[in-house]
Protein backbone atom coordinates (compact mmCIF):
# COMPACT_ATOMS: atom_id res chain seq x y z
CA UNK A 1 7.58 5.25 93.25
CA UNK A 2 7.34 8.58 92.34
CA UNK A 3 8.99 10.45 89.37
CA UNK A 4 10.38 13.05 92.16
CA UNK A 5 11.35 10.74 94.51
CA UNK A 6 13.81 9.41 91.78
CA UNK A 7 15.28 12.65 90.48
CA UNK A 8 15.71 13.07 94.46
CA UNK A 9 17.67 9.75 94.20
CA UNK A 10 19.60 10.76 91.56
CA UNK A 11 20.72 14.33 92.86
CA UNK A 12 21.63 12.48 95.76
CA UNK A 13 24.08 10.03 94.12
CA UNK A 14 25.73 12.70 91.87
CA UNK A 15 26.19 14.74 94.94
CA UNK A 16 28.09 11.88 96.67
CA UNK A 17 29.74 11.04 93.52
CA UNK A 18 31.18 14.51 92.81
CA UNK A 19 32.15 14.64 96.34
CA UNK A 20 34.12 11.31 96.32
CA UNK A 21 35.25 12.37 92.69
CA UNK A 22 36.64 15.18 94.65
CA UNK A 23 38.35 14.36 97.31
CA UNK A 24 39.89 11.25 95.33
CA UNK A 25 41.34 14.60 93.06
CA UNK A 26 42.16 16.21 96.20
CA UNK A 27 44.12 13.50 98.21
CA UNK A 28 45.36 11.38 95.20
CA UNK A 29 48.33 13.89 94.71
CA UNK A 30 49.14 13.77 98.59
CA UNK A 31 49.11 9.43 98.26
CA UNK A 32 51.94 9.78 95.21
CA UNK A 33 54.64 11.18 97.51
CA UNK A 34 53.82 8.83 100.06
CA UNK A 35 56.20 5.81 98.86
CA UNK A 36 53.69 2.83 98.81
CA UNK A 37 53.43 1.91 95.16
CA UNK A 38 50.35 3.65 93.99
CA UNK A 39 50.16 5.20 90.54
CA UNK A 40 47.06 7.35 88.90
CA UNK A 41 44.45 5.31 87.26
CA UNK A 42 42.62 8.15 84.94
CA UNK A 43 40.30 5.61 83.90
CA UNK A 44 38.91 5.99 87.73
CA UNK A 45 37.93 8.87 86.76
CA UNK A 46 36.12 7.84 83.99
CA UNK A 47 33.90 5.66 86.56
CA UNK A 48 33.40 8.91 88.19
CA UNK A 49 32.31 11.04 84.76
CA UNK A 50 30.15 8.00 83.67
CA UNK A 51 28.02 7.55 86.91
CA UNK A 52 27.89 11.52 86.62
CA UNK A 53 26.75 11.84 83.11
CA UNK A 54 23.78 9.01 84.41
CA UNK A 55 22.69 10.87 87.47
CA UNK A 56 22.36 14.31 85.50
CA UNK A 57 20.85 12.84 82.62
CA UNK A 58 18.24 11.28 85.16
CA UNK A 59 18.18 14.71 87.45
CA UNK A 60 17.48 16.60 84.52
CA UNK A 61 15.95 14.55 81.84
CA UNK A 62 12.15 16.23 82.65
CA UNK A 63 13.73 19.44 84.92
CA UNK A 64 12.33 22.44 83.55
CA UNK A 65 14.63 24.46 85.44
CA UNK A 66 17.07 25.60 82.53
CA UNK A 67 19.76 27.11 85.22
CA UNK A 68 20.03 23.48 87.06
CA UNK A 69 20.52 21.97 83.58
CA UNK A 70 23.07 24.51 82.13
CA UNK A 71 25.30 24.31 85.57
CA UNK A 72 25.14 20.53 85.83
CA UNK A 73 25.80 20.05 81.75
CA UNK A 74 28.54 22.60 81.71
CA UNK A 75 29.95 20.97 84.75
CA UNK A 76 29.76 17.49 82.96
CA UNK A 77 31.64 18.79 80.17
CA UNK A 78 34.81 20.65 82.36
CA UNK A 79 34.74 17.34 84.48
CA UNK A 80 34.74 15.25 80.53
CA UNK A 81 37.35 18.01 79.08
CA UNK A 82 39.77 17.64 82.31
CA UNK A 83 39.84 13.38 81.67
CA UNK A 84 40.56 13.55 78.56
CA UNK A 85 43.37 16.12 78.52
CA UNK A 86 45.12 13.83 81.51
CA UNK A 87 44.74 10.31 79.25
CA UNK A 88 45.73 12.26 76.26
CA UNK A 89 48.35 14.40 77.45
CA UNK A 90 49.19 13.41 81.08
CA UNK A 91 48.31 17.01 82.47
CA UNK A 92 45.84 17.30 85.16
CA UNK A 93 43.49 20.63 84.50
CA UNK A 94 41.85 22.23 87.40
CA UNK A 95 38.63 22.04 85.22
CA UNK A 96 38.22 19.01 87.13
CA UNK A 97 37.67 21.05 90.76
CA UNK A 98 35.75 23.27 89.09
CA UNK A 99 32.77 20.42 87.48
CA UNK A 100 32.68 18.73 90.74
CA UNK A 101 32.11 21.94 92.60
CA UNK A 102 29.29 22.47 89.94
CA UNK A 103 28.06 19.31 89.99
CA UNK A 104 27.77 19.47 93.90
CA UNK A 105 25.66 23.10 93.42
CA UNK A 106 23.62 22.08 90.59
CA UNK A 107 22.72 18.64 92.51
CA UNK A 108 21.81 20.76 95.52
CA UNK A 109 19.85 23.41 93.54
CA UNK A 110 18.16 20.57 92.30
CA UNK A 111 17.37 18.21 95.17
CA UNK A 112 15.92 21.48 97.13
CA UNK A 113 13.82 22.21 94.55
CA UNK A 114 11.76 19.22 93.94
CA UNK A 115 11.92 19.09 98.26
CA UNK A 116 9.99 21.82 98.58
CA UNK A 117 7.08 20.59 96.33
């Protein structure tokens, strides 16, 4: 197997994984007021940052592209900063939109680029 098919494999789970990171930040909020018993795990999002931090390392480990690494990195680190303010402080920062909306770009910057060669 090829090194690019792999970084194509790995773009393509951090892409699902900051979508489904996202829309459990999006609807998880809506589920509270719904009275069924549910409570915020922030350690599910820790899942999320880990399997994150493993597909960029992988994506960009031998990327030369400095612009995919700085927006996936920088997105790695809002997405870190926003789970650790919530288990530290119990405030949820929109940092957290913001790195999976990176992630997602820098994912798809990525996957099109090794596509097209």
């Amino acid at each position: 197997m090829s090194s690019k098919y792999k970084t194509k494999n790995y773009d393509l789970t951090g892409i699902s994984a900051a979508f489904l990171c996202m829309v459990h930040c999006l609807l998880f909020p809506l589920l509270v007021f719904i009275p069924i018993g549910i409570s915020h795990n922030p350690y599910i999002d820790l899942i999320f940052l880990l399997i994150g931090i493993w597909s960029v390392y992988k994506s960009t480990k031998n990327n030369p592209l400095s612009l995919v690494k700085y927006i996936l990195w920088s997105s790695i680190l809002l997405i870190s900063f926003s789970i650790f303010v919530h288990i530290l402080f119990h405030w949820h920062s929109p940092t957290m939109y913001i790195g999976a909306v990176g992630l997602i770009i820098g994912h798809i910057i990525n996957f099109k680029n090794h596509k097209h060669k």
